[in-house]
C-alpha atoms as a PDB file:
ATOM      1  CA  UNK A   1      16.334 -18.820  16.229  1.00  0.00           C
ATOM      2  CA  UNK A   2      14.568 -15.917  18.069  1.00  0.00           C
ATOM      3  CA  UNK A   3      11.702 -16.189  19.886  1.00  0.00           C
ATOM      4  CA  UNK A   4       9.306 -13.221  19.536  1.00  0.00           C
ATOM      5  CA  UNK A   5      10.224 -10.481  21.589  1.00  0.00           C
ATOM      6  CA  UNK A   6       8.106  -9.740  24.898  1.00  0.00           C
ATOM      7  CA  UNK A   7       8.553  -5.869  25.214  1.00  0.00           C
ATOM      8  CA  UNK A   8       4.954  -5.432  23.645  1.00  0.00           C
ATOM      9  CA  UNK A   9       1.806  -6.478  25.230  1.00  0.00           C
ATOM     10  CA  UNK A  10       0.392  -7.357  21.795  1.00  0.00           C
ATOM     11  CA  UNK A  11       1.630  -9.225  18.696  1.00  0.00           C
ATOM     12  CA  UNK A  12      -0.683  -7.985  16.378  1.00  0.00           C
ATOM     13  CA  UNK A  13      -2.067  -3.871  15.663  1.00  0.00           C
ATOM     14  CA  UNK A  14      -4.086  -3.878  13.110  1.00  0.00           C
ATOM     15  CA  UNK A  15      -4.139  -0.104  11.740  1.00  0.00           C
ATOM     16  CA  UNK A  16      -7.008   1.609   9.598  1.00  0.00           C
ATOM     17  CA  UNK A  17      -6.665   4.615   8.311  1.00  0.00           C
ATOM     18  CA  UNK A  18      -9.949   5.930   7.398  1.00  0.00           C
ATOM     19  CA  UNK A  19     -11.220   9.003   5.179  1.00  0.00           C
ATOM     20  CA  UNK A  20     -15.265   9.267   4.523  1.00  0.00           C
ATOM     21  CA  UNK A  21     -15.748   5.432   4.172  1.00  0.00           C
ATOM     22  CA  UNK A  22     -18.579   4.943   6.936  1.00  0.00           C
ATOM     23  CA  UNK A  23     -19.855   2.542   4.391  1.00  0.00           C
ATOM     24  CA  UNK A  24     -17.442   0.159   4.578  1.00  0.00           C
ATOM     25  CA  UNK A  25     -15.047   0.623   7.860  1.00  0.00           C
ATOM     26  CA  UNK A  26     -17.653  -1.707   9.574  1.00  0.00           C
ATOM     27  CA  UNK A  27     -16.963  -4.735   6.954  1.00  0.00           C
ATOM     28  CA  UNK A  28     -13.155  -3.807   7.417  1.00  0.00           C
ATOM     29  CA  UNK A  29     -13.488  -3.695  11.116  1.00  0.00           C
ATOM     30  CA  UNK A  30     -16.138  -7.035  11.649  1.00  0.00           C
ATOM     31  CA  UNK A  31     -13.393  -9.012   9.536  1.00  0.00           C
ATOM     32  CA  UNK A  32     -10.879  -8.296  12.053  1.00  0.00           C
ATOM     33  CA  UNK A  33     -13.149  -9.095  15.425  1.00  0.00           C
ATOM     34  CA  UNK A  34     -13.426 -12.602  13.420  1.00  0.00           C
ATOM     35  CA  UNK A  35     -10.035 -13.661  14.183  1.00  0.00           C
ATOM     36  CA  UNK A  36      -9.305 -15.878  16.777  1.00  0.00           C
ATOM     37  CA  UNK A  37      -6.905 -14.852  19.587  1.00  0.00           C
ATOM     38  CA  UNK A  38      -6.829 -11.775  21.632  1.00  0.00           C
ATOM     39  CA  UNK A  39      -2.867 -10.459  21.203  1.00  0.00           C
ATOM     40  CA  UNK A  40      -4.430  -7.557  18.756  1.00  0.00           C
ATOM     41  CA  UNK A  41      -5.587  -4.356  18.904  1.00  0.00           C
ATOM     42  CA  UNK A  42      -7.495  -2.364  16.245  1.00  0.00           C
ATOM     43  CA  UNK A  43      -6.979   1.161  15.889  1.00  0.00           C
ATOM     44  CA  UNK A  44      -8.852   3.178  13.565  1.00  0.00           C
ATOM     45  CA  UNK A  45      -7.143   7.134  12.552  1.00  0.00           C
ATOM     46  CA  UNK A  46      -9.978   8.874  10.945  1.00  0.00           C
ATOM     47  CA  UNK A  47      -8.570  11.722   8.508  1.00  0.00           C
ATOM     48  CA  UNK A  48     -11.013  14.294   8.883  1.00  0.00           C
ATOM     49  CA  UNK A  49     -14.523  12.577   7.506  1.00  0.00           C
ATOM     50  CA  UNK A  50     -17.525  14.587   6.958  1.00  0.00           C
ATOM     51  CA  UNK A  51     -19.778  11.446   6.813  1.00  0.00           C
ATOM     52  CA  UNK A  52     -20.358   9.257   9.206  1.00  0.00           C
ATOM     53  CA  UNK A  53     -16.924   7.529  10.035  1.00  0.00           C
ATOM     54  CA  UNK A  54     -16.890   8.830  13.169  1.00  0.00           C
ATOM     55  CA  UNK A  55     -20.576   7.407  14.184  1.00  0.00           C
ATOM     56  CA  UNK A  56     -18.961   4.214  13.043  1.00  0.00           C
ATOM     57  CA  UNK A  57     -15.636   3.972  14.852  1.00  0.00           C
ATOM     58  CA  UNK A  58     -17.211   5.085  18.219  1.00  0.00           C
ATOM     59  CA  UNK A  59     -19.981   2.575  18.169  1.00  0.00           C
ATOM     60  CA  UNK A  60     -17.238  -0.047  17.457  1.00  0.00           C
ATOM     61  CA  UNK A  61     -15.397   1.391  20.381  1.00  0.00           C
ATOM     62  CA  UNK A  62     -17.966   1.474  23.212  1.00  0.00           C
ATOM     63  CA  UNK A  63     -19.236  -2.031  22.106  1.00  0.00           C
ATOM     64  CA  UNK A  64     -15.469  -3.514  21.944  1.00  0.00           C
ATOM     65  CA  UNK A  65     -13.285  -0.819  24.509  1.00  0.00           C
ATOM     66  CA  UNK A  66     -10.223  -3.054  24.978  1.00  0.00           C
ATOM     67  CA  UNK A  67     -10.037  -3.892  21.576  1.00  0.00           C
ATOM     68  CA  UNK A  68     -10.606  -0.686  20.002  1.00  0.00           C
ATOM     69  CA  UNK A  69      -9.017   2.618  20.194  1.00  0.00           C
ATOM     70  CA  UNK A  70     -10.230   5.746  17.658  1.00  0.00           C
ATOM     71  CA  UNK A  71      -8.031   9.221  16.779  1.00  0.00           C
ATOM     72  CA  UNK A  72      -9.388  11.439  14.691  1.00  0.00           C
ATOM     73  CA  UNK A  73      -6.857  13.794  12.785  1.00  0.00           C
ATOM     74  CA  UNK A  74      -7.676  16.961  10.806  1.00  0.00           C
ATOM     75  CA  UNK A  75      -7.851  15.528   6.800  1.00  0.00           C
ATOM     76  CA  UNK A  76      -3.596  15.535   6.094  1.00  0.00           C
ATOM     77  CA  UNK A  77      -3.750  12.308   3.664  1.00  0.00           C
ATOM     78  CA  UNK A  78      -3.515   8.776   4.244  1.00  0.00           C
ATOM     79  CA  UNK A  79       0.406   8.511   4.568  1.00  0.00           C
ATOM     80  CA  UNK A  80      -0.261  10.802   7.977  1.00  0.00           C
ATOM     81  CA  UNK A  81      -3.086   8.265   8.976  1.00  0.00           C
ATOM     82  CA  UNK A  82      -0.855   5.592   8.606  1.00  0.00           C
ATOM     83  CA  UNK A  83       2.377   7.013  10.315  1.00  0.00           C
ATOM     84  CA  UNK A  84       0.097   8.038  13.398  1.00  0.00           C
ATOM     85  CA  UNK A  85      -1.322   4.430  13.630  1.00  0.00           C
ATOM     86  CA  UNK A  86       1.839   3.395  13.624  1.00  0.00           C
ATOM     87  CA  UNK A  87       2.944   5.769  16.319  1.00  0.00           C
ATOM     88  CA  UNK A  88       0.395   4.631  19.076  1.00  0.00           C
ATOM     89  CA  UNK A  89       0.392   1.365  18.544  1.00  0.00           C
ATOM     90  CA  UNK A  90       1.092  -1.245  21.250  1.00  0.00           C
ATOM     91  CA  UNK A  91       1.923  -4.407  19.152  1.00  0.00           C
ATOM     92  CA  UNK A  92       4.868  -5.744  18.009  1.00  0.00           C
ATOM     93  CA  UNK A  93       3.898  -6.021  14.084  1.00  0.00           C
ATOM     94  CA  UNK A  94       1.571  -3.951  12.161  1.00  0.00           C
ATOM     95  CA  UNK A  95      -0.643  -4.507   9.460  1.00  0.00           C
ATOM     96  CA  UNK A  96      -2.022  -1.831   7.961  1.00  0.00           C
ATOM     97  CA  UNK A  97      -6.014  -2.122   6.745  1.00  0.00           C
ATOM     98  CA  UNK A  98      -7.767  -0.035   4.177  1.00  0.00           C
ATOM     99  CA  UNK A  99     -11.163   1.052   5.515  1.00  0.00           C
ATOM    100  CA  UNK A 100     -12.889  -0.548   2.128  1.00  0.00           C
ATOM    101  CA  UNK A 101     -10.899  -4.170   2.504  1.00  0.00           C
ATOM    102  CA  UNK A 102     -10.802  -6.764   4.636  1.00  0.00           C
ATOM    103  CA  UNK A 103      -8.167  -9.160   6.275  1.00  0.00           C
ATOM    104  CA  UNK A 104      -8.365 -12.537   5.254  1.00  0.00           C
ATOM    105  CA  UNK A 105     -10.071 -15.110   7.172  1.00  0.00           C
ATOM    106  CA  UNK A 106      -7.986 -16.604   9.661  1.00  0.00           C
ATOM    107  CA  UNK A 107      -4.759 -14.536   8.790  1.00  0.00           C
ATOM    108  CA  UNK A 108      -4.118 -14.112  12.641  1.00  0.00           C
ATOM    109  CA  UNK A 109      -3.680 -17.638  13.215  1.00  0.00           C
ATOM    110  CA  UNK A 110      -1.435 -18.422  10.364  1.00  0.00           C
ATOM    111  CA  UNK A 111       0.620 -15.531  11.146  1.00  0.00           C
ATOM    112  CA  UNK A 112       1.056 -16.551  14.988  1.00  0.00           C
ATOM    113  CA  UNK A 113       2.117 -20.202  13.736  1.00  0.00           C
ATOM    114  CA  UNK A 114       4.276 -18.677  10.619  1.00  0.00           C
ATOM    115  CA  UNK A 115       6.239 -16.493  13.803  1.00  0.00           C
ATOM    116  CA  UNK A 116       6.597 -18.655  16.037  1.00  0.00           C
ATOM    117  CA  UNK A 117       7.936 -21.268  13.543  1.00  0.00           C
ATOM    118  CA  UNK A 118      10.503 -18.169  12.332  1.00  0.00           C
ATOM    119  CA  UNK A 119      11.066 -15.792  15.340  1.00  0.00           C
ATOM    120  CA  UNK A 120      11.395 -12.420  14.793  1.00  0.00           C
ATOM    121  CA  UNK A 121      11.405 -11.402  11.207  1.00  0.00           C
ATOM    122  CA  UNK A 122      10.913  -7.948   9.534  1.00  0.00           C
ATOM    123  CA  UNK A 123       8.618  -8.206   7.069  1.00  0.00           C
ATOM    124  CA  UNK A 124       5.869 -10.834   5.801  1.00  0.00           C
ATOM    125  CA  UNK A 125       4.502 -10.827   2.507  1.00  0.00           C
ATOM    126  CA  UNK A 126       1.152 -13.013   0.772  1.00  0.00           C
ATOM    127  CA  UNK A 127      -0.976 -12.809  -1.418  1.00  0.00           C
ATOM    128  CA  UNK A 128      -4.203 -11.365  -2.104  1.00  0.00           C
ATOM    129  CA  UNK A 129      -7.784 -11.446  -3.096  1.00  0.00           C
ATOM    130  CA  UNK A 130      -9.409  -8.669  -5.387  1.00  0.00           C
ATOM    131  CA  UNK A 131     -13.479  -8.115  -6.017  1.00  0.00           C
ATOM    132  CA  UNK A 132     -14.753  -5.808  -8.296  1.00  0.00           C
ATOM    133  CA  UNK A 133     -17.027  -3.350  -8.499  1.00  0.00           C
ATOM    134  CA  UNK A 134     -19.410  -6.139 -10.680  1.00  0.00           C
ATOM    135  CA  UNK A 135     -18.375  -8.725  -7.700  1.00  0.00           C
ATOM    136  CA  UNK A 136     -15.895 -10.866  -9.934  1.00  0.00           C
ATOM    137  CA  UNK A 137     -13.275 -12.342  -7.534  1.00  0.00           C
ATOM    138  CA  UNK A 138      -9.587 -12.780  -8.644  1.00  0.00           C
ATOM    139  CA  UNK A 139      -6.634 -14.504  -7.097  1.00  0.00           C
ATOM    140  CA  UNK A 140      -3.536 -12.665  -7.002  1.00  0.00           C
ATOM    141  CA  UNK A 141      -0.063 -14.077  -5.851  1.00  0.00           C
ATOM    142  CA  UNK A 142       2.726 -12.800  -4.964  1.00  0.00           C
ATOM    143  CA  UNK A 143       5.534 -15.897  -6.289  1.00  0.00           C
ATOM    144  CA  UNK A 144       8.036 -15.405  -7.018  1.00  0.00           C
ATOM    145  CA  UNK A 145      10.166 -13.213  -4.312  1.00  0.00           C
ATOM    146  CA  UNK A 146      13.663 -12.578  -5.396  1.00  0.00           C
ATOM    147  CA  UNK A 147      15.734 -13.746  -2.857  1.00  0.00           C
ATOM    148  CA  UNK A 148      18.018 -10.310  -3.016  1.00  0.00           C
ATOM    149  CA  UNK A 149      16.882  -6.762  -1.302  1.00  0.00           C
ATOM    150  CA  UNK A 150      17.730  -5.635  -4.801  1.00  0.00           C
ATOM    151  CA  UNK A 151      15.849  -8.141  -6.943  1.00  0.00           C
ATOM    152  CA  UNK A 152      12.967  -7.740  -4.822  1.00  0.00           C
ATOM    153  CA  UNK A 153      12.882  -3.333  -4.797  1.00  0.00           C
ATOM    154  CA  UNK A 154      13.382  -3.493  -8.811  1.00  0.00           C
ATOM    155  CA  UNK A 155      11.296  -6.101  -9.353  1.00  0.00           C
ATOM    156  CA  UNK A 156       8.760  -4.328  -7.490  1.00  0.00           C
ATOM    157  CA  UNK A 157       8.996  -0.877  -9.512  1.00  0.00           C
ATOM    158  CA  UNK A 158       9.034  -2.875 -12.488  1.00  0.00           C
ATOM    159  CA  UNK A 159       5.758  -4.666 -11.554  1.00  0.00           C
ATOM    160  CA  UNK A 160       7.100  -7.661 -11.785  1.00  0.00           C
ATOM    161  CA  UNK A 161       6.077  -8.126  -8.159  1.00  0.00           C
ATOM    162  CA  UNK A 162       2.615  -8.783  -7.988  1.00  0.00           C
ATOM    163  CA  UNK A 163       2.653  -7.156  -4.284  1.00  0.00           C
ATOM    164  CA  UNK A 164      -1.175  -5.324  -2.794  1.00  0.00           C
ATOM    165  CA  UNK A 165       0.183  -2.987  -0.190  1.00  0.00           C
ATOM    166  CA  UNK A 166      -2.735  -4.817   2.395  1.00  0.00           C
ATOM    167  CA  UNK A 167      -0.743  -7.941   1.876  1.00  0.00           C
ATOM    168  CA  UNK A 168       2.515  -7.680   3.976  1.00  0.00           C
ATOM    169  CA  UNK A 169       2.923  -7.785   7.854  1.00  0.00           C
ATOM    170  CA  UNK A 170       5.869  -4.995   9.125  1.00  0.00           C
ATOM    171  CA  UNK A 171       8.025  -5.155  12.703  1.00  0.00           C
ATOM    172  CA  UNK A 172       7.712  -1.988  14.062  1.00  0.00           C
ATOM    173  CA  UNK A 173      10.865  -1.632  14.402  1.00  0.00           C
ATOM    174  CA  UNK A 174      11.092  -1.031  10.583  1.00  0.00           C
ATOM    175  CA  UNK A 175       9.424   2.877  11.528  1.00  0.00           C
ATOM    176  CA  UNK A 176      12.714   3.385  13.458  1.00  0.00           C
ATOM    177  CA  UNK A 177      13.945   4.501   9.599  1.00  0.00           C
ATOM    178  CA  UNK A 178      10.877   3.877   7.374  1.00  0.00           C
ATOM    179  CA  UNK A 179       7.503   5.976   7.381  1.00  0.00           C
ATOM    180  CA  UNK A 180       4.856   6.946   4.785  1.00  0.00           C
ATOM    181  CA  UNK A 181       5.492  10.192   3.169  1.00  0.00           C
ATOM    182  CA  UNK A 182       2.836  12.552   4.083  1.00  0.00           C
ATOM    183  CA  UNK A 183       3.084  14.998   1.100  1.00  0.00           C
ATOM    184  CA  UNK A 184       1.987  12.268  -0.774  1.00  0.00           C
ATOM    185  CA  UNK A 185      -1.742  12.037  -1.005  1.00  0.00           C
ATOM    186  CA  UNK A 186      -1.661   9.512  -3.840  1.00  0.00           C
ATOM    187  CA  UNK A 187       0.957   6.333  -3.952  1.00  0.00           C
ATOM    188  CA  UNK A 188       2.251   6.979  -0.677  1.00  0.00           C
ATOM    189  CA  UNK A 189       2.754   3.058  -0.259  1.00  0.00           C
ATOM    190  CA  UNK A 190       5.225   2.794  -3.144  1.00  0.00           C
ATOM    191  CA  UNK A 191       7.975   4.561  -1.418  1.00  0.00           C
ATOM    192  CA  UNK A 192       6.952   2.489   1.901  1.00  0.00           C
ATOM    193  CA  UNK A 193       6.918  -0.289   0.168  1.00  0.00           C
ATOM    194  CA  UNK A 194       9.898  -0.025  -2.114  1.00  0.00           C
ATOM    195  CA  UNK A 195      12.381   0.807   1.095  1.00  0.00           C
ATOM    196  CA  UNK A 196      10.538  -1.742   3.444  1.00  0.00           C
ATOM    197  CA  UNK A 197      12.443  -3.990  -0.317  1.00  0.00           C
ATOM    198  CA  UNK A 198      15.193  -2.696  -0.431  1.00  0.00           C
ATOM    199  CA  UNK A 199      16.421  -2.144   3.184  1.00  0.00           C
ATOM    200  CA  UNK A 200      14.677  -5.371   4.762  1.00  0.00           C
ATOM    201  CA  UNK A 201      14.488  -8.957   4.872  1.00  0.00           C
ATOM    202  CA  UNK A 202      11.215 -10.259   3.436  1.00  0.00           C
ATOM    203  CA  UNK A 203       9.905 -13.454   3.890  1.00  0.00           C
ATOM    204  CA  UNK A 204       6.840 -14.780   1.451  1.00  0.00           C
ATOM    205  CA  UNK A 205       3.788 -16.803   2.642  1.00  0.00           C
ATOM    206  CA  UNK A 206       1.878 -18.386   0.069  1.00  0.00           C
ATOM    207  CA  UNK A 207      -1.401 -17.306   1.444  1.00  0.00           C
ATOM    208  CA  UNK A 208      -3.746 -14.469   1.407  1.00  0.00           C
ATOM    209  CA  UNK A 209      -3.571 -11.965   3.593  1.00  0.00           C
ATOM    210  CA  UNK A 210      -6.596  -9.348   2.308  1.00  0.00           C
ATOM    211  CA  UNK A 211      -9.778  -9.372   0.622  1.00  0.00           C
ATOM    212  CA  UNK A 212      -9.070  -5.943  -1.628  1.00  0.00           C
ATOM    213  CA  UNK A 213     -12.229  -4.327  -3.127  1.00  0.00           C
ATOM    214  CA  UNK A 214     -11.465  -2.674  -6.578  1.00  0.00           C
ATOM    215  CA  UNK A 215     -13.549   0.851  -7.170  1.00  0.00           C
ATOM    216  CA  UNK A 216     -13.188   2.713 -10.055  1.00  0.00           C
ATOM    217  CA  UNK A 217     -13.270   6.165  -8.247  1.00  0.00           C
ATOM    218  CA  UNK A 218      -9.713   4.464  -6.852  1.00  0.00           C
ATOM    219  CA  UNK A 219      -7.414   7.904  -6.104  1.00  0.00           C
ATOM    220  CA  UNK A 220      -4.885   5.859  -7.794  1.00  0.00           C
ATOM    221  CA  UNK A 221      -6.849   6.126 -11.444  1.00  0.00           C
ATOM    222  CA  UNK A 222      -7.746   9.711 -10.219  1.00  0.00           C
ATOM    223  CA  UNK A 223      -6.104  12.307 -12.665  1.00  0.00           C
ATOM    224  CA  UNK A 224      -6.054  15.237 -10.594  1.00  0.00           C
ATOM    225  CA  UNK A 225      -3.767  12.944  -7.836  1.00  0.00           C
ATOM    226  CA  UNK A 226      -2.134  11.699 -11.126  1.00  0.00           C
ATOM    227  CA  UNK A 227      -0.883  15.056 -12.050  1.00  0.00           C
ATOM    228  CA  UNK A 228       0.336  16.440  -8.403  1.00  0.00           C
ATOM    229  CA  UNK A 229       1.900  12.629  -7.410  1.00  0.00           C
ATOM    230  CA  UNK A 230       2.935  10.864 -10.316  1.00  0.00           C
ATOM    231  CA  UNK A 231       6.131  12.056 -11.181  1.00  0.00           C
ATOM    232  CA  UNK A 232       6.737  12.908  -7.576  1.00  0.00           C
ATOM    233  CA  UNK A 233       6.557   9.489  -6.513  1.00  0.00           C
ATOM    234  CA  UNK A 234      10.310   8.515  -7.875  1.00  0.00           C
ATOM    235  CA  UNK A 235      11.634  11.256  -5.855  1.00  0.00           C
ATOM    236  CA  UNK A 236      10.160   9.650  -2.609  1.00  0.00           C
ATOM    237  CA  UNK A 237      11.326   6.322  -3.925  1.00  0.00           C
ATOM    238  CA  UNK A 238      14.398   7.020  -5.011  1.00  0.00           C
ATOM    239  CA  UNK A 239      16.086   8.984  -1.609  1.00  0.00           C
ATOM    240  CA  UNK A 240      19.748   8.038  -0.895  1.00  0.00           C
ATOM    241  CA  UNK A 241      19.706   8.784   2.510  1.00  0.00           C
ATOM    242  CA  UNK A 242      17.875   5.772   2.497  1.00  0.00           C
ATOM    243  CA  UNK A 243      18.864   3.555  -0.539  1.00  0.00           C
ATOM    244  CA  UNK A 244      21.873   1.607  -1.231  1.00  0.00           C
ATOM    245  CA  UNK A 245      24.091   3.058  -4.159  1.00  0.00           C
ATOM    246  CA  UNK A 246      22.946   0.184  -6.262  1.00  0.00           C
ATOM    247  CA  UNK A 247      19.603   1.677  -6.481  1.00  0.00           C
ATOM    248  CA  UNK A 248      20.417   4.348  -8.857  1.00  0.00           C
ATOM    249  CA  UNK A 249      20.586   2.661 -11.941  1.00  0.00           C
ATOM    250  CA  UNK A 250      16.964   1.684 -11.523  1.00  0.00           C
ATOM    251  CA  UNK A 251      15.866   5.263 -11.322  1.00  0.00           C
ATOM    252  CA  UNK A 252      15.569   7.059 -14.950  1.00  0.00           C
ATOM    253  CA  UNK A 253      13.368   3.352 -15.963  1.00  0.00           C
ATOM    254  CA  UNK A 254      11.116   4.031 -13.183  1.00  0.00           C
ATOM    255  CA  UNK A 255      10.685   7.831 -13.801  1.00  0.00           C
ATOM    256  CA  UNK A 256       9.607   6.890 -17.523  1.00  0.00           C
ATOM    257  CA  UNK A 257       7.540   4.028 -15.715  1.00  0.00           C
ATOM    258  CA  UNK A 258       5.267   6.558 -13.950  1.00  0.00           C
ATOM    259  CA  UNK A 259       5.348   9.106 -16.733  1.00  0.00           C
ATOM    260  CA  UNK A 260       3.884   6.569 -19.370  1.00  0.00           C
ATOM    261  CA  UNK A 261       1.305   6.115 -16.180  1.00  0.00           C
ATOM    262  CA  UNK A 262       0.300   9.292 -15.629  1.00  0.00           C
ATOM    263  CA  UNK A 263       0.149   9.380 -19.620  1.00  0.00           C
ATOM    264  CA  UNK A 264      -2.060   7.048 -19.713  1.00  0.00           C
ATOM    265  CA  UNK A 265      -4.504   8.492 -17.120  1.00  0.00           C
ATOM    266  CA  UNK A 266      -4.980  11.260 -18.691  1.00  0.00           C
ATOM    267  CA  UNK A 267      -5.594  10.305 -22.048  1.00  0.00           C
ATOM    268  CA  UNK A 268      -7.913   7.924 -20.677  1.00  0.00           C
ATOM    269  CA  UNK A 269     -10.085  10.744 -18.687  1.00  0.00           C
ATOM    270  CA  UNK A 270     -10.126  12.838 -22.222  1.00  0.00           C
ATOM    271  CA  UNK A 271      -7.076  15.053 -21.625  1.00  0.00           C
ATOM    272  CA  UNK A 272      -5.491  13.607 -24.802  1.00  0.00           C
ATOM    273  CA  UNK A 273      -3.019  16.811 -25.620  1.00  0.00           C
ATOM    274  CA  UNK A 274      -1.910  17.231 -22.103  1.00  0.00           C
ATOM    275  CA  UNK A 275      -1.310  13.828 -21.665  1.00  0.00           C
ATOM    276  CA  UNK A 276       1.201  14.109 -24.514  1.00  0.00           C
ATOM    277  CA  UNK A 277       3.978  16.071 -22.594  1.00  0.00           C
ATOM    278  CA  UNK A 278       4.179  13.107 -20.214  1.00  0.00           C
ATOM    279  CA  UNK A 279       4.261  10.854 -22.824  1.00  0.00           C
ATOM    280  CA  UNK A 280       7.111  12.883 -24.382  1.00  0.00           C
ATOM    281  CA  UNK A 281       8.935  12.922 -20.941  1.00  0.00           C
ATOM    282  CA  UNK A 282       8.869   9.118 -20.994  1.00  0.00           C
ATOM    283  CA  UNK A 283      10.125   8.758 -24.467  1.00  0.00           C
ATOM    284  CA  UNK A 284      13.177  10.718 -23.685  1.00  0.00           C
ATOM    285  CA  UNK A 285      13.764   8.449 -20.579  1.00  0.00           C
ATOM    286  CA  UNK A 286      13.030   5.277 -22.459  1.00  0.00           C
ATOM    287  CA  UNK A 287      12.353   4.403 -25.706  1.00  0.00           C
ATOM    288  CA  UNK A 288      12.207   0.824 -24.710  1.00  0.00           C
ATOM    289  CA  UNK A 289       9.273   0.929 -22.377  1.00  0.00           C
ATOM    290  CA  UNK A 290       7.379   4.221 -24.537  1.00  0.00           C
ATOM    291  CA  UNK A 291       7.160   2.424 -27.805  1.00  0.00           C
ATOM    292  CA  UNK A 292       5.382  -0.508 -26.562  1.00  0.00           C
ATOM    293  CA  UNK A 293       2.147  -0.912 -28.709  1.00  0.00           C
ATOM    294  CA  UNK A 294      -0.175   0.126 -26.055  1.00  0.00           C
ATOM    295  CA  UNK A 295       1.618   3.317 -25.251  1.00  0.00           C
ATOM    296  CA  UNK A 296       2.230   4.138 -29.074  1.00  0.00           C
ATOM    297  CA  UNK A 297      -1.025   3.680 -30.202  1.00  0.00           C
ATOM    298  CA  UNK A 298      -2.501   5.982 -27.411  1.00  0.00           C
ATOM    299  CA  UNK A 299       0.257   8.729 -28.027  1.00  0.00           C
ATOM    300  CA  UNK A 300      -0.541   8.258 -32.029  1.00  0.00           C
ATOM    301  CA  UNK A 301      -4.143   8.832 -31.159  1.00  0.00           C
ATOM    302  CA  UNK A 302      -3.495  12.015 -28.890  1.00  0.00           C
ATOM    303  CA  UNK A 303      -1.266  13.266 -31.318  1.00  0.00           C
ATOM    304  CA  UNK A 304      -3.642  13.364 -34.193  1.00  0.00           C
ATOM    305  CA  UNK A 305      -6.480  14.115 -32.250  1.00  0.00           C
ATOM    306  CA  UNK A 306      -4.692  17.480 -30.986  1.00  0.00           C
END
């Protein structure tokens, strides 16, 4: 068994990337000053805001200097936010912290007695908690990990996986070959996330690890992102210099995967004939996964509605 390694100063950097959300960054900050211990550090990257972010982060660092360090980039996407966190950080595992959700109470401490029980590992994953917009709270696990690298990255595209992308601890050692890809403005995790599965050894915690805020101006649901990243995103997943050879059979099922997605955010924002070429693309890929009921009916609607 390993002990942790001593070649950092700091277990713990807690990196948030931030873009225009001087509403929230203080929540998202306050919940991390509430941990006990001091073997963190806190570094916010703010991507170019035009509101008041900045006010934010530098009133959090004068008040809190050793704990807090601020960079502010020119706006290049959250992927770019997240890779320079990663690149100045002083601590031995990362956790990266959107600017609108919070870390769970008391994560810190379970984490220190979850390493030190373990020794070095590469990755930890838990669960989460979700609020929405209307302030209804939902509990979201993570159980069942596969206990394969390959089980866990095709479980993962296949959403069988249950996994928030503020719910996993990383060594930083796992930047030596993994980083966000920055020409992704939209789903950047999924390629983290789906290497950090397939190239790593997970463990699972059966606790939460973030407080996630649902908004329904999410970039995620957003179709202009859906149109430029959607498809995209398999070729980011999906990059051999990286991947095992087993990966490639899961490819064409994902492709049709995030057609029938950005399918379905478009017809759902009204652009009902466009939405049909995707929908077309996925049908081709798999008929399986395109002629489920929900997709059919949708594609039946656009069709006639055209």
């Amino acid at each position: 068994m390993q002990d942790l390694a001593d070649d950092h100063s700091l277990t713990f950097s807690i990196i948030i990337p931030a873009y225009n959300y001087g509403g929230t960054l203080g929540r998202a900050v306050d919940s991390v000053l509430s941990q006990e211990g001091d073997d963190y550090e806190i570094i916010i990257v703010d991507d170019g805001s035009t509101d008041n972010t900045a006010l934010v982060a530098k009133a959090y660092c004068d008040k809190f200097p050793e704990k807090i360090t601020y960079y502010l980039q020119s706006n290049q996407g959250p992927a770019a936010a997240r890779n320079k966190g990663a690149s100045v950080s002083i601590g031995e595992y990362l956790f990266f912290l959107d600017a609108d959700d919070e870390i769970a109470q008391n994560l810190l401490k379970t984490l220190r007695q979850y390493l030190q029980k373990m020794g070095v590992v590469d990755c930890v994953i838990g669960d989460h908690i979700s609020i929405d917009q209307d302030g209804k709270t939902s509990y979201s696990t993570t159980y069942p990990l596969p206990n394969t690298r390959e089980k866990r990255f095709s479980f993962y595209l296949s959403k069988q996986l249950n996994l928030s992308h503020c719910a996993k601890l990383v060594h930083r050692r796992i930047f030596d070959k993994v980083s966000y890809p920055v020409e992704l403005r939209n789903s950047e995790d999924i390629p983290f996330v789906a290497h950090v599965l397939a190239l790593y050894d997970c463990q699972l915690i059966s606790e939460p690890m973030a407080i996630v805020h649902k908004h329904r101006d999410s970039l995620r649901h957003n179709e202009v992102y859906a149109r430029k990243s959607g498809e995209k995103v398999v070729d980011y997943v999906f990059r051999y210099d990286l991947l095992p050879l087993w990966a490639k059979k899961y490819e064409k099922n994902y492709r049709a995967r995030r057609c029938l997605s950005v399918f379905r955010t478009l017809y759902l924002s009204g652009n009902k004939k466009e939405s049909l070429s995707f929908f077309k693309k996925a049908l081709r890929l798999s008929p399986f996964l395109s002629l489920k009921p929900g997709y059919l009916k949708k594609a039946l609607r656009a069709f006639f509605s055209g």
